[in-house]
Protein backbone atom coordinates (compact mmCIF):
# COMPACT_ATOMS: atom_id res chain seq x y z
CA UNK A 1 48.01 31.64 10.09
CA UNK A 2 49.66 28.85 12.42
CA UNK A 3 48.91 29.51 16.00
CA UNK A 4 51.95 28.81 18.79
CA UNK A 5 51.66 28.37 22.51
CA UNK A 6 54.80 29.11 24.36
CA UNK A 7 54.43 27.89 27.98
CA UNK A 8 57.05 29.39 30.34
CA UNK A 9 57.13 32.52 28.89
CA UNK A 10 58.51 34.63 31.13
CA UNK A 11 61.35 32.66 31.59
CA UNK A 12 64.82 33.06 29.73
CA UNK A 13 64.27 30.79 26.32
CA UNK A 14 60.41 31.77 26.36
CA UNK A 15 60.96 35.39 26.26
CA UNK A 16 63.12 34.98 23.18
CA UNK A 17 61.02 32.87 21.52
CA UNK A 18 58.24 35.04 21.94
CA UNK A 19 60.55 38.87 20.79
CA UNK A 20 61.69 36.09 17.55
CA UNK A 21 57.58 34.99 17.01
CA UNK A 22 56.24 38.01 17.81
CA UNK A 23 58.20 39.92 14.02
CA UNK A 24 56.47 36.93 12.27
CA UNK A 25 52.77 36.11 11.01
CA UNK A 26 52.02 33.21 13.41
CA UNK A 27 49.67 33.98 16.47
CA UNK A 28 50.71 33.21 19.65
CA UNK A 29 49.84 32.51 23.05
CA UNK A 30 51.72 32.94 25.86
CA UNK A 31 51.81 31.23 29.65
CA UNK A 32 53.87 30.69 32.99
CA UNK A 33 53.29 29.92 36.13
CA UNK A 34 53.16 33.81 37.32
CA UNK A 35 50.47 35.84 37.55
CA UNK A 36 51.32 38.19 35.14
CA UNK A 37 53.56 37.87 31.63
CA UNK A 38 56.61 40.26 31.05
CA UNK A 39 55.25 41.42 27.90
CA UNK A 40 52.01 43.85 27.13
CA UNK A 41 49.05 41.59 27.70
CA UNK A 42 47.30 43.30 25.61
CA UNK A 43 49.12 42.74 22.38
CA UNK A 44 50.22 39.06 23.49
CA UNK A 45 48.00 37.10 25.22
CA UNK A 46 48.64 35.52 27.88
CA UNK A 47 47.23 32.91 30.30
CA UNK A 48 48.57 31.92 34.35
CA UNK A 49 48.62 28.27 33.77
CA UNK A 50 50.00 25.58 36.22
CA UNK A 51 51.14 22.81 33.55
CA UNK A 52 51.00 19.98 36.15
CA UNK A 53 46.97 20.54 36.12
CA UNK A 54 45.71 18.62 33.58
CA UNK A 55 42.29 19.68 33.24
CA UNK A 56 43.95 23.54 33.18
CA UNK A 57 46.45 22.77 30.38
CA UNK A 58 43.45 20.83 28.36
CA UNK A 59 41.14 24.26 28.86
CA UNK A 60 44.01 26.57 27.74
CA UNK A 61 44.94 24.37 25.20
CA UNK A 62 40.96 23.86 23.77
CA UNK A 63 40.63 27.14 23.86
CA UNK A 64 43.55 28.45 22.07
CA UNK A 65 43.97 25.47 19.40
CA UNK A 66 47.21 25.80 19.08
CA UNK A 67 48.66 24.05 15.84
CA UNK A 68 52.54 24.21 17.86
CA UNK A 69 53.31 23.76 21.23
CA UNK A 70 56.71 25.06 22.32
CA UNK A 71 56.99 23.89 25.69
CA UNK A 72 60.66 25.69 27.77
CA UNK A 73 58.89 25.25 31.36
CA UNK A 74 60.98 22.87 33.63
CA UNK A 75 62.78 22.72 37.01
CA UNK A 76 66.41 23.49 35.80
CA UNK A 77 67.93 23.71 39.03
CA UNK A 78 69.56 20.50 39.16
CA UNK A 79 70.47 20.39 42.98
CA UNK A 80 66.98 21.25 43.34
CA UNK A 81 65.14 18.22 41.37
CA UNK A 82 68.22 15.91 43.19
CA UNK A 83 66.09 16.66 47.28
CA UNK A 84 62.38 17.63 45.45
CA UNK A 85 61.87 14.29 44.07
CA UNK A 86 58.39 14.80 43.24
CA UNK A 87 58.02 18.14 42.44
CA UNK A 88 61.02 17.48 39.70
CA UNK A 89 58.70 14.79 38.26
CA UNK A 90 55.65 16.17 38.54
CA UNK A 91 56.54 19.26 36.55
CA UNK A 92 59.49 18.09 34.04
CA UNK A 93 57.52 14.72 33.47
CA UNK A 94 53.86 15.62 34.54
CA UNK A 95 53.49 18.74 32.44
CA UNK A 96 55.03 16.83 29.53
CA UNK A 97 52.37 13.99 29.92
CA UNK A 98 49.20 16.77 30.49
CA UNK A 99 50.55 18.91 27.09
CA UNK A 100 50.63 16.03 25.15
CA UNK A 101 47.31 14.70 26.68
CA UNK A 102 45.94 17.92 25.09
CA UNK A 103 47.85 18.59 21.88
CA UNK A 104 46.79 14.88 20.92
CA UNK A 105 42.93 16.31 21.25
CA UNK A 106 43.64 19.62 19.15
CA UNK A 107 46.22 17.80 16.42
CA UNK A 108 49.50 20.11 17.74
CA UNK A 109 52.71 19.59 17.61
CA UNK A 110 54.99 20.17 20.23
CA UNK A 111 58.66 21.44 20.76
CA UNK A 112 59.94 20.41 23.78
CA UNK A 113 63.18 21.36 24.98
CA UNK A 114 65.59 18.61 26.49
CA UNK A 115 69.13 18.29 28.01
CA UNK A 116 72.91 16.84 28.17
CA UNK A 117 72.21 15.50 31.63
CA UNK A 118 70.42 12.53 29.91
CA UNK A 119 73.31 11.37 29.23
CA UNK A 120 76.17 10.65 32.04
CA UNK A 121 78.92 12.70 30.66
CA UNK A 122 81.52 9.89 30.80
CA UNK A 123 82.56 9.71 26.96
CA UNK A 124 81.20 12.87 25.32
CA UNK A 125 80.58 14.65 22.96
CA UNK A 126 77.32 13.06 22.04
CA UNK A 127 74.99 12.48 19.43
CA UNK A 128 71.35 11.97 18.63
CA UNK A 129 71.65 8.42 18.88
CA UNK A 130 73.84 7.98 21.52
CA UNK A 131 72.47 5.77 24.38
CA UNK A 132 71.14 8.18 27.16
CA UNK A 133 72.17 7.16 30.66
CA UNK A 134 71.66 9.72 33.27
CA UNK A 135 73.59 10.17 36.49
CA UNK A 136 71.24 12.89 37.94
CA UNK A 137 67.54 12.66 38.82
CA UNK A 138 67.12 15.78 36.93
CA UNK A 139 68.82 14.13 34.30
CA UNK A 140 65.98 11.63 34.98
CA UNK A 141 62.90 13.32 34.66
CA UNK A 142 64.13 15.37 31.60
CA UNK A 143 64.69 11.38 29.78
CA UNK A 144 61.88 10.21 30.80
CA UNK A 145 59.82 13.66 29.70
CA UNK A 146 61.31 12.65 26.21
CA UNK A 147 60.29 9.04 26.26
CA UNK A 148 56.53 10.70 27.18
CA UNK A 149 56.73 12.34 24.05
CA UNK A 150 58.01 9.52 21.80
CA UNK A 151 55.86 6.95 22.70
CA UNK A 152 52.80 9.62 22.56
CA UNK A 153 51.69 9.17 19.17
CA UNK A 154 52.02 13.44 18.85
CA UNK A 155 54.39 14.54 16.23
CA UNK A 156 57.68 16.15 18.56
CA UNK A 157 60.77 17.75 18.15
CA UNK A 158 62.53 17.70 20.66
CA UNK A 159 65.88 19.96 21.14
CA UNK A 160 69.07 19.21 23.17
CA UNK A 161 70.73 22.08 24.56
CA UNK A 162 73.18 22.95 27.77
CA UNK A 163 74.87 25.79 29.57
CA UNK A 164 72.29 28.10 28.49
CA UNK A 165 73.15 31.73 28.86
CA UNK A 166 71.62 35.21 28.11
CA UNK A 167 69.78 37.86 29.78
CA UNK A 168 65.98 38.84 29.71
CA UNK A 169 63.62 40.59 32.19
CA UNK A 170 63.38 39.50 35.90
CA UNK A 171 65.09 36.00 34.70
CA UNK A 172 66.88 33.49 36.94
CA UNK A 173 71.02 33.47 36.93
CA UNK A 174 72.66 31.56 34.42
CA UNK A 175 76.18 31.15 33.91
CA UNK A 176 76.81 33.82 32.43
CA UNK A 177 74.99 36.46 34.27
CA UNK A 178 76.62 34.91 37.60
CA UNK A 179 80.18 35.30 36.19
CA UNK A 180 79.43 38.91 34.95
CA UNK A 181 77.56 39.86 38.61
CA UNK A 182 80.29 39.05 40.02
CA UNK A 183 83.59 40.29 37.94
CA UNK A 184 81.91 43.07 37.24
CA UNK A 185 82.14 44.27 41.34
CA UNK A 186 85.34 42.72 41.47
CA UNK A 187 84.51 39.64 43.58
CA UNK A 188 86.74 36.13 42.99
CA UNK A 189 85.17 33.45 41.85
CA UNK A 190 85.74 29.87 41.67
CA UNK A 191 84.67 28.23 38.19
CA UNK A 192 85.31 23.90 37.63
CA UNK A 193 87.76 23.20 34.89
CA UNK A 194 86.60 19.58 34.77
CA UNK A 195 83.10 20.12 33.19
CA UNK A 196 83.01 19.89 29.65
CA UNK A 197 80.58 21.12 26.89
CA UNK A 198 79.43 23.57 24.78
CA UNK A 199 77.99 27.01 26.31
CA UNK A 200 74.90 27.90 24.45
CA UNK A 201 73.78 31.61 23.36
CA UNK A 202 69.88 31.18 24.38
CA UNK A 203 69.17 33.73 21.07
CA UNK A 204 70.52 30.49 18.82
CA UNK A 205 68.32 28.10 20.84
CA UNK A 206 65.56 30.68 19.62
CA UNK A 207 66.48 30.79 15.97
CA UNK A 208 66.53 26.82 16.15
CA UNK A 209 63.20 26.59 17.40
CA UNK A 210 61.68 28.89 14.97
CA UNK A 211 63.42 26.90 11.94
CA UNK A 212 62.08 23.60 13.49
CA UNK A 213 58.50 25.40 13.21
CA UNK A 214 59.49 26.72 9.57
CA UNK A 215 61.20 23.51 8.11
CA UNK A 216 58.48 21.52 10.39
CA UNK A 217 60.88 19.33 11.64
CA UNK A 218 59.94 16.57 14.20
CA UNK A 219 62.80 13.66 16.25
CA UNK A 220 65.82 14.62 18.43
CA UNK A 221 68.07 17.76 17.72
CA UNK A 222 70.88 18.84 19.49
CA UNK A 223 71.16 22.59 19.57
CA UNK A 224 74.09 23.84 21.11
CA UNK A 225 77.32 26.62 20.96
CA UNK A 226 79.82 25.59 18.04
CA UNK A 227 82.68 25.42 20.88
CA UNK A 228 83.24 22.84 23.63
CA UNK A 229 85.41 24.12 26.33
CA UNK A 230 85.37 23.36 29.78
CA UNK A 231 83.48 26.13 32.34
CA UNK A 232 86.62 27.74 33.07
CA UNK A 233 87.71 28.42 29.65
CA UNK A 234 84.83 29.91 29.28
CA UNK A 235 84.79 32.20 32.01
CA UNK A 236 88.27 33.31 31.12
CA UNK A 237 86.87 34.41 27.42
CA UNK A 238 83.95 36.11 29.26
CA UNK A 239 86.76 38.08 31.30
CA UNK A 240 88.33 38.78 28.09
CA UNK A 241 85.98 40.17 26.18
CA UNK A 242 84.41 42.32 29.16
CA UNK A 243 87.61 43.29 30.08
CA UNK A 244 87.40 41.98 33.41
CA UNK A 245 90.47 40.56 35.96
CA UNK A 246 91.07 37.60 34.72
CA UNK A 247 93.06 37.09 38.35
CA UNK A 248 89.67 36.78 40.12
CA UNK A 249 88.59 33.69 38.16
CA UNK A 250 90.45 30.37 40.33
CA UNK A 251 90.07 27.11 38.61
CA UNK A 252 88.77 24.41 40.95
CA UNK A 253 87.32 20.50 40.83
CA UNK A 254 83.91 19.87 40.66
CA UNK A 255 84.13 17.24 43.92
CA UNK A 256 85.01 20.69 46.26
CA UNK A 257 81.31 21.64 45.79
CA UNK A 258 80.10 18.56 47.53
CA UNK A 259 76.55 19.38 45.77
CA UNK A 260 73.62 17.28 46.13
CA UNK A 261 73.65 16.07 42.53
CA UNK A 262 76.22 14.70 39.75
CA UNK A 263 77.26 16.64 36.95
CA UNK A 264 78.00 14.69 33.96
CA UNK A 265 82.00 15.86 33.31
CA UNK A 266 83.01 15.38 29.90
CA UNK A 267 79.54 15.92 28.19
CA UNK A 268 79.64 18.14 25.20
CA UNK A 269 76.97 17.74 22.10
CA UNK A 270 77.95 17.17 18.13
CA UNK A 271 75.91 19.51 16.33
CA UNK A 272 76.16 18.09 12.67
CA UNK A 273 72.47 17.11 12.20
CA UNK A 274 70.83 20.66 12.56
CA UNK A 275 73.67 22.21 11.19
CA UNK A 276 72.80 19.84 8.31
CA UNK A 277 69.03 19.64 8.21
CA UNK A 278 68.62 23.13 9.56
CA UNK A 279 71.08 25.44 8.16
CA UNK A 280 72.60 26.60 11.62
CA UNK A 281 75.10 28.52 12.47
CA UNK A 282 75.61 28.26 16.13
CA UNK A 283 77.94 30.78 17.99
CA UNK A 284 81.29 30.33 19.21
CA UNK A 285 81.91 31.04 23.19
CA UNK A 286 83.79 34.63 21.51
CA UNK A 287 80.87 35.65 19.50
CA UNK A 288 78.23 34.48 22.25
CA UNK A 289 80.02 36.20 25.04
CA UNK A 290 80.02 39.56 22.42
CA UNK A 291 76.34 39.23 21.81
CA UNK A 292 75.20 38.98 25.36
CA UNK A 293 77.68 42.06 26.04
CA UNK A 294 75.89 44.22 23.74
CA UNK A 295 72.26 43.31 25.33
CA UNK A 296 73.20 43.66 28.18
CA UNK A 297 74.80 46.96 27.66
CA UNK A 298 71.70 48.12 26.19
CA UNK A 299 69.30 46.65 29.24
CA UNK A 300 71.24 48.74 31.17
CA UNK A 301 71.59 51.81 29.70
CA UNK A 302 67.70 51.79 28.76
CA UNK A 303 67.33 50.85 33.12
CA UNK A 304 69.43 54.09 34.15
CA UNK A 305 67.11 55.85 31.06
CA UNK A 306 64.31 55.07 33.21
CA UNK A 307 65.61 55.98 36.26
């Protein structure tokens, strides 16, 4: 039986990974930052585990012997890395450099999840081999985190993705959630029509990992939605298909934010390769937007169960 460590587990992509893992044979263990997992402990196990502590990650990591690591933990919040220099590297590019440290000394593999902000959104869409030039210092650490694992001597896959969306227990807004918080009470919102790419259903992210692991696939994937439509489109066919007024959405530039950090504009990734090599079918914004409707429909009616 392979054995899988999935570090940020309680976030968004982890807990999917771990519901798709968990129906399988492989054994897994599970860590994040918090103190306790969002899962029973008992059934998964699970481990606290600050990835930019060496000496912790190696102890978890000897312990365990994982044969895959699947790492999701990062600083995402670009405006964030952009002021907390360090604390951007030290975790995107640290963590990367301490898990490979250790999965070189227990002969794992590791699946490490990457970004369109490598590149600088000036000519997209993009492919694997397109010449990364980032315009953000998230963008930054998240290239260099790749280069750690390239030049590491540990077999790697590592996976592309952008404008992740979904919903999962206790997990940080996305996109999508934002949009629906919102419409749903009715509030107006103000959504850029001049960023461009494809919006990706964090369940396909999931499924790609897991064929990665099955097909044991190693080098640079892009896993993203099938469509590439700018962030307003997409919250118009999120209106549409919750039924929400479409009058509250107002199209706007990215340059009115005045936020802290670039956002590559016309960005977008070509899919081909692990539609190829892996036999995926990623979703559309329509069937994406339908999907995370009916989960979250049944999150909530299984909350007001409890109540």
């Amino acid at each position: 039986m392979k054995k899988v460590l999935i570090t940020g587990s309680n976030g968004l992509l982890g807990q999917k990974i771990v519901e798709l893992l968990s129906h399988t044979l492989y054994g897994l263990n599970l860590v994040s930052l918090e103190s306790r997992s969002v899962f029973d402990e008992e059934i998964l196990p699970y481990d606290q585990l600050d990835l930019t502590k060496r000496q912790d990650v190696r102890k978890v990591v000897d312990s365990f012997e994982p044969d895959i690591i699947v790492n999701t933990a990062a600083v995402t919040d670009v405006d964030l890395c952009e002021k907390e220099r360090g604390l951007a590297w030290q975790v995107n590019v640290g963590s990367v450099e301490n898990l490979a440290y250790a999965a070189k000394l227990v002969g794992a593999k590791i699946i490490h999840i990457s970004t369109d902000y490598v590149f600088d959104g000036n000519n997209g869409p993009y492919t694997e081999s397109d010449r990364p030039n980032p315009i953000s210092y998230y963008g930054r650490t998240k290239l260099a985190s790749e280069n750690v694992l390239l030049t590491s001597d540990v077999p790697s896959a590592i996976l592309r993705t952008m404008v992740l969306y979904g919903c999962g227990i206790g997990i940080k807004q996305n996109f999508a959630l934002w949009l629906y918080n919102n419409l749903s009470e009715k509030k107006p919102v103000k959504v850029v029509d001049d960023q461009i790419g494809n919006p990706t259903l964090v369940d396909d992210l999931a499924l790609a990992i897991l064929k990665i692991i099955e097909l044991n696939k190693t080098g640079i994937y892009n896993i993203a939605g099938k469509d590439i439509v700018s962030r307003y489109d997409f919250a118009l066919s999120l209106a549409n298909v919750f039924s929400f007024n479409k009058k509250l959405i107002t199209p706007v530039k990215s340059s009115i934010f005045k936020q802290p950090a670039p956002r590559p504009l016309n960005s977008g990734l070509i899919i081909l390769k692990a539609q190829t090599e892996l036999n995926l079918s990623m979703s559309g914004i329509e069937r994406g937007i339908t999907i995370f409707k009916n989960q979250l429909e049944t999150i909530n009616a299984q909350n007001s169960d409890r109540r």
